[in-house]
N, C-alpha and C. Protein backbone atom coordinates (compact mmCIF):
# COMPACT_ATOMS: atom_id res chain seq x y z
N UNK A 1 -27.94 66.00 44.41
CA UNK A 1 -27.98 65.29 43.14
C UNK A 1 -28.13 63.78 43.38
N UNK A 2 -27.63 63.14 44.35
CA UNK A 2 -27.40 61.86 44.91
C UNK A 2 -28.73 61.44 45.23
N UNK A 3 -29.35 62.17 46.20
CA UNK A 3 -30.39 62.06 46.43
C UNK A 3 -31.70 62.34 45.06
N UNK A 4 -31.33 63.23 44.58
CA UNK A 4 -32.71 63.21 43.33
C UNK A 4 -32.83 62.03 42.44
N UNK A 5 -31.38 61.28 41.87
CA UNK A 5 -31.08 59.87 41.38
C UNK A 5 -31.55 58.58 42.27
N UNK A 6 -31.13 58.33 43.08
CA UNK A 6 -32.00 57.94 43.99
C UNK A 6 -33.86 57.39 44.09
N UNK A 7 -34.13 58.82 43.72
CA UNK A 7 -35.74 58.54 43.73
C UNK A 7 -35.79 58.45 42.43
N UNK A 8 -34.88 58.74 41.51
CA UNK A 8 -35.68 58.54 39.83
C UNK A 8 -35.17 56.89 40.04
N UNK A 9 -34.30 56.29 40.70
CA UNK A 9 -34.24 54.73 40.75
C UNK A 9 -34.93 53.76 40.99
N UNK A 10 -35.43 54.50 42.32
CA UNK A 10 -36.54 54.54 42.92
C UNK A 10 -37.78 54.32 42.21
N UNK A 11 -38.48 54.93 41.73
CA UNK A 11 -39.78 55.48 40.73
C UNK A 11 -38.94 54.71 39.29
N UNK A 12 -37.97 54.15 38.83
CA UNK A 12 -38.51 53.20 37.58
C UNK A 12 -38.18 51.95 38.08
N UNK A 13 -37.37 51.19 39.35
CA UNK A 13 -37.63 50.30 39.68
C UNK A 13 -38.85 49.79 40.18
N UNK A 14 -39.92 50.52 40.63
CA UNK A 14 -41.10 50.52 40.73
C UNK A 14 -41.87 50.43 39.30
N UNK A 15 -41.96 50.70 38.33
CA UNK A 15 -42.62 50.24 37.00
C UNK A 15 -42.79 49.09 36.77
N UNK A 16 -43.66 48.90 36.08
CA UNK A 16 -43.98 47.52 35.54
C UNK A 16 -42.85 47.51 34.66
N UNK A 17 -42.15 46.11 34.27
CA UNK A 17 -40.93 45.75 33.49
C UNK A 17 -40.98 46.28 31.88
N UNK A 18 -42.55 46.08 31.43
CA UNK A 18 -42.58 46.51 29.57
C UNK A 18 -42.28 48.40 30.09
N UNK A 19 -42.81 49.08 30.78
CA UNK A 19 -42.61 50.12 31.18
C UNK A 19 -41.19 51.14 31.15
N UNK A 20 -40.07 50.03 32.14
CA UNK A 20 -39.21 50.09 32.37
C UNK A 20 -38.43 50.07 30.84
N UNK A 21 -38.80 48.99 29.88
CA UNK A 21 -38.16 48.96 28.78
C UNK A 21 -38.51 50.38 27.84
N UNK A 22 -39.86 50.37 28.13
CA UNK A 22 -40.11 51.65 27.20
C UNK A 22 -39.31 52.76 27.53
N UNK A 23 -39.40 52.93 28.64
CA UNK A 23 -38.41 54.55 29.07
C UNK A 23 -36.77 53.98 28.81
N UNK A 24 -36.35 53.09 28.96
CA UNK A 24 -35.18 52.95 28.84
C UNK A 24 -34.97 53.15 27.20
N UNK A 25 -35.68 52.55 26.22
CA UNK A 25 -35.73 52.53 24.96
C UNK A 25 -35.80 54.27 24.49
N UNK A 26 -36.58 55.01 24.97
CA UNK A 26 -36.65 56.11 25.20
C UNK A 26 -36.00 57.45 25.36
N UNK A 27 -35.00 56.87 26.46
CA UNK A 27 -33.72 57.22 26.49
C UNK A 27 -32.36 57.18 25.94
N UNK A 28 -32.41 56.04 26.32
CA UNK A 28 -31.04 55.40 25.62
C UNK A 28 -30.95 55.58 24.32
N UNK A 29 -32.05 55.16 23.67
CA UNK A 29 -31.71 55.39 21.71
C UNK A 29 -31.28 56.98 21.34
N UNK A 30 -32.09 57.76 21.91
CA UNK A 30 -31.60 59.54 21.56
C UNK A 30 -30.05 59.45 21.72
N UNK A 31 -29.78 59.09 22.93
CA UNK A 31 -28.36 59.50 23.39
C UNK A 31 -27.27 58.60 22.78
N UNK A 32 -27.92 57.35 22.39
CA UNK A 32 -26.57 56.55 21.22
C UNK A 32 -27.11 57.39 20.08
N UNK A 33 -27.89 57.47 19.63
CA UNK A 33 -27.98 58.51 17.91
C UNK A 33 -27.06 59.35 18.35
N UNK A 34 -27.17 60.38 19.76
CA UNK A 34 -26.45 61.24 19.44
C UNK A 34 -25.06 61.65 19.72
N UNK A 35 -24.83 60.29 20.40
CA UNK A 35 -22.87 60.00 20.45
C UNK A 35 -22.63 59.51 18.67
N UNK A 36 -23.33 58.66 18.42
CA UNK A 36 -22.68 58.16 17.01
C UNK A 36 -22.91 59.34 15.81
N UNK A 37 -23.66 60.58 15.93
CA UNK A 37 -23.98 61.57 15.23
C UNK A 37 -22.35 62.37 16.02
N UNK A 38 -21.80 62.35 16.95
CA UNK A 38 -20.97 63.38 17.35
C UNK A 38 -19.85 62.46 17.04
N UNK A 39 -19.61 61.05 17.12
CA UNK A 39 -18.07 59.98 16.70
C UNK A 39 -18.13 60.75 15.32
N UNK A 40 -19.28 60.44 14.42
CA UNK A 40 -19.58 61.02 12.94
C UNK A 40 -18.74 61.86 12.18
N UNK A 41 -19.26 62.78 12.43
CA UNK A 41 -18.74 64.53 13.36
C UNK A 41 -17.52 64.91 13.38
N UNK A 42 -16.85 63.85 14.34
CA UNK A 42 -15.10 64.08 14.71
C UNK A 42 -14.63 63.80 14.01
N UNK A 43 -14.72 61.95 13.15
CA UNK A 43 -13.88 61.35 12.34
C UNK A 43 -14.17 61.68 11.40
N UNK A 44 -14.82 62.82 10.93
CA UNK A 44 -15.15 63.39 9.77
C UNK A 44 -14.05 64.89 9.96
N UNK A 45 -13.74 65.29 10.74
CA UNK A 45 -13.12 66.61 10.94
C UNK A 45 -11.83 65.80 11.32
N UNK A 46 -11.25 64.96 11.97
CA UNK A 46 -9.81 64.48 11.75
C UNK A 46 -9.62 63.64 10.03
N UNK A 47 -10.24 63.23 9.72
CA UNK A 47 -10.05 62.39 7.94
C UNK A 47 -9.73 64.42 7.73
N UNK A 48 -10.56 65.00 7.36
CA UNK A 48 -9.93 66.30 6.99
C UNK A 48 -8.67 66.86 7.17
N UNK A 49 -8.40 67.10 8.31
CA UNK A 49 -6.94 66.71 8.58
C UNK A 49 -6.39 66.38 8.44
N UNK A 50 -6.00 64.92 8.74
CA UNK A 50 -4.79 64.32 8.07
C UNK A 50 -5.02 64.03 6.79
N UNK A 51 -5.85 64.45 5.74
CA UNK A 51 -6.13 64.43 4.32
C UNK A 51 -5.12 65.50 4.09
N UNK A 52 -5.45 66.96 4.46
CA UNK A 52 -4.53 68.04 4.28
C UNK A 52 -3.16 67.77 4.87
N UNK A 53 -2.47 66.91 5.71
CA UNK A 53 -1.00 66.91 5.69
C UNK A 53 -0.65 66.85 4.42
N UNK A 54 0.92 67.25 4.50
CA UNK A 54 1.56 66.63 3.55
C UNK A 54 2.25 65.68 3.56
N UNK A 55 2.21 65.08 2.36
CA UNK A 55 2.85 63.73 2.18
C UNK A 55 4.22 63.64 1.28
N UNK A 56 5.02 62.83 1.70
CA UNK A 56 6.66 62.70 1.11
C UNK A 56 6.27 62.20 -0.37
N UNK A 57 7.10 62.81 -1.32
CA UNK A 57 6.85 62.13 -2.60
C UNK A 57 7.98 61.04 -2.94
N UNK A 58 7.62 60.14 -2.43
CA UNK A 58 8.47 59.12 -2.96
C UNK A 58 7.47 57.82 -2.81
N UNK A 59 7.84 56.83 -3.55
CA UNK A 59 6.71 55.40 -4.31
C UNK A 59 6.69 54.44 -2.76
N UNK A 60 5.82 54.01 -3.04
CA UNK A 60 4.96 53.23 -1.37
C UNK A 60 6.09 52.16 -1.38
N UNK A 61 6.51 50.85 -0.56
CA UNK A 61 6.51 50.21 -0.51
C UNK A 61 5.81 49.30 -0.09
N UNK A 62 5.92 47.59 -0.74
CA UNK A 62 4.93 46.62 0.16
C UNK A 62 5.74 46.21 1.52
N UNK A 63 4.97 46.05 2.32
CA UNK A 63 5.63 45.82 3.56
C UNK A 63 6.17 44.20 3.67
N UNK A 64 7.21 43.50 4.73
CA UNK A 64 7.86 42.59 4.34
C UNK A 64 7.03 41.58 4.75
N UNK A 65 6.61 40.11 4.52
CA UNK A 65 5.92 39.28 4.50
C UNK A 65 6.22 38.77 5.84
N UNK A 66 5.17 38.18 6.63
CA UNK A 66 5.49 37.72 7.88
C UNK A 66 5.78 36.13 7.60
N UNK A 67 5.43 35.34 7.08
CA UNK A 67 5.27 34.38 6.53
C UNK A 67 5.57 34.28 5.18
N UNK A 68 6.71 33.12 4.75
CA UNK A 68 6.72 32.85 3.42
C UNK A 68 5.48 32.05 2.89
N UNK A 69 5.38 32.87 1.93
CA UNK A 69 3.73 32.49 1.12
C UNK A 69 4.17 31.03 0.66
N UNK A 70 5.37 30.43 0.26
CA UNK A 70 5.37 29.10 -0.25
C UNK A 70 5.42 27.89 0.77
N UNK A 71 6.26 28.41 1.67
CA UNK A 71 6.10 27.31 2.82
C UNK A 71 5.79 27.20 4.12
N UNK A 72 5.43 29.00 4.21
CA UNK A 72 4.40 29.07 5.01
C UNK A 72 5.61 29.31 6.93
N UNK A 73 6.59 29.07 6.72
CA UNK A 73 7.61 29.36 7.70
C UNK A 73 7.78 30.91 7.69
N UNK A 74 7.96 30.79 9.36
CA UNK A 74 8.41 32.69 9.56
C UNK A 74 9.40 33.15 8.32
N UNK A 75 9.42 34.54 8.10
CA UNK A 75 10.15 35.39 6.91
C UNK A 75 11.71 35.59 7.59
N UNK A 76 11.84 35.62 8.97
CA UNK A 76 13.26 35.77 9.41
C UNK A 76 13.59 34.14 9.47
N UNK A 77 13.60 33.24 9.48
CA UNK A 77 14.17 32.20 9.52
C UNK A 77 14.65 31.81 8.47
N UNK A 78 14.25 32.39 7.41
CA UNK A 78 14.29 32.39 5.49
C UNK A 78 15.75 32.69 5.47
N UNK A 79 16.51 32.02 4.48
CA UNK A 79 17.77 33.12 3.96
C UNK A 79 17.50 33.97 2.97
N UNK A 80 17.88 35.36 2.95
CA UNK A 80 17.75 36.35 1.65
C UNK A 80 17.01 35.33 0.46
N UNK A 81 16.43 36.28 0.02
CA UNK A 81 16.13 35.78 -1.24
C UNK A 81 17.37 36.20 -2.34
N UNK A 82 18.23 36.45 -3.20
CA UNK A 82 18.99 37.16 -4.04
C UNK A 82 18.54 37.16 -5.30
N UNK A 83 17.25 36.94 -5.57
CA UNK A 83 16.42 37.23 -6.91
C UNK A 83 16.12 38.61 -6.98
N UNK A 84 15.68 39.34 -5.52
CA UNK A 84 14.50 40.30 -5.96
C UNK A 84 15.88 41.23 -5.94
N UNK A 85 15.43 42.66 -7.09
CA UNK A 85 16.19 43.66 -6.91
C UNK A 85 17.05 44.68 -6.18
């Protein structure tokens, strides 16, 4: 196998360079179509999946702010707020 790679290295390093692009163009495009046709594919059959888990019924929360939006200082350096509920 080592050896048959080899001479196909062989035989397109020998091509003229527009040559070289053509077969590479040639190649290469089928085989990205057909990884991104098979990524496609998968993340289409896992979204299915974890679509069908089940989910806890209880209301989302927003997650806690990393930054206070008013002054812009980290959220742990803050004292409590004692407004919110």
């Amino acid at each position: 196998m080592a050896d048959w790679w080899d001479a196909v290295e062989l035989w397109v390093t020998q091509l003229a360079f527009p040559l070289q692009v053509v077969l590479a163009a040639v190649v290469v495009l089928p085989v990205c179509a057909g990884l991104a046709i098979l990524v496609d594919r998968v993340s289409g059959v896992v979204e299915t999946i974890y679509d069908a888990l089940p989910r806890a019924n209880r209301p989302g929360r927003a997650p806690e702010p990393l930054l206070d939006p008013v002054a812009g200082a980290p959220a742990d350096l803050l004292p409590a707020r004692t407004d919110e509920p």
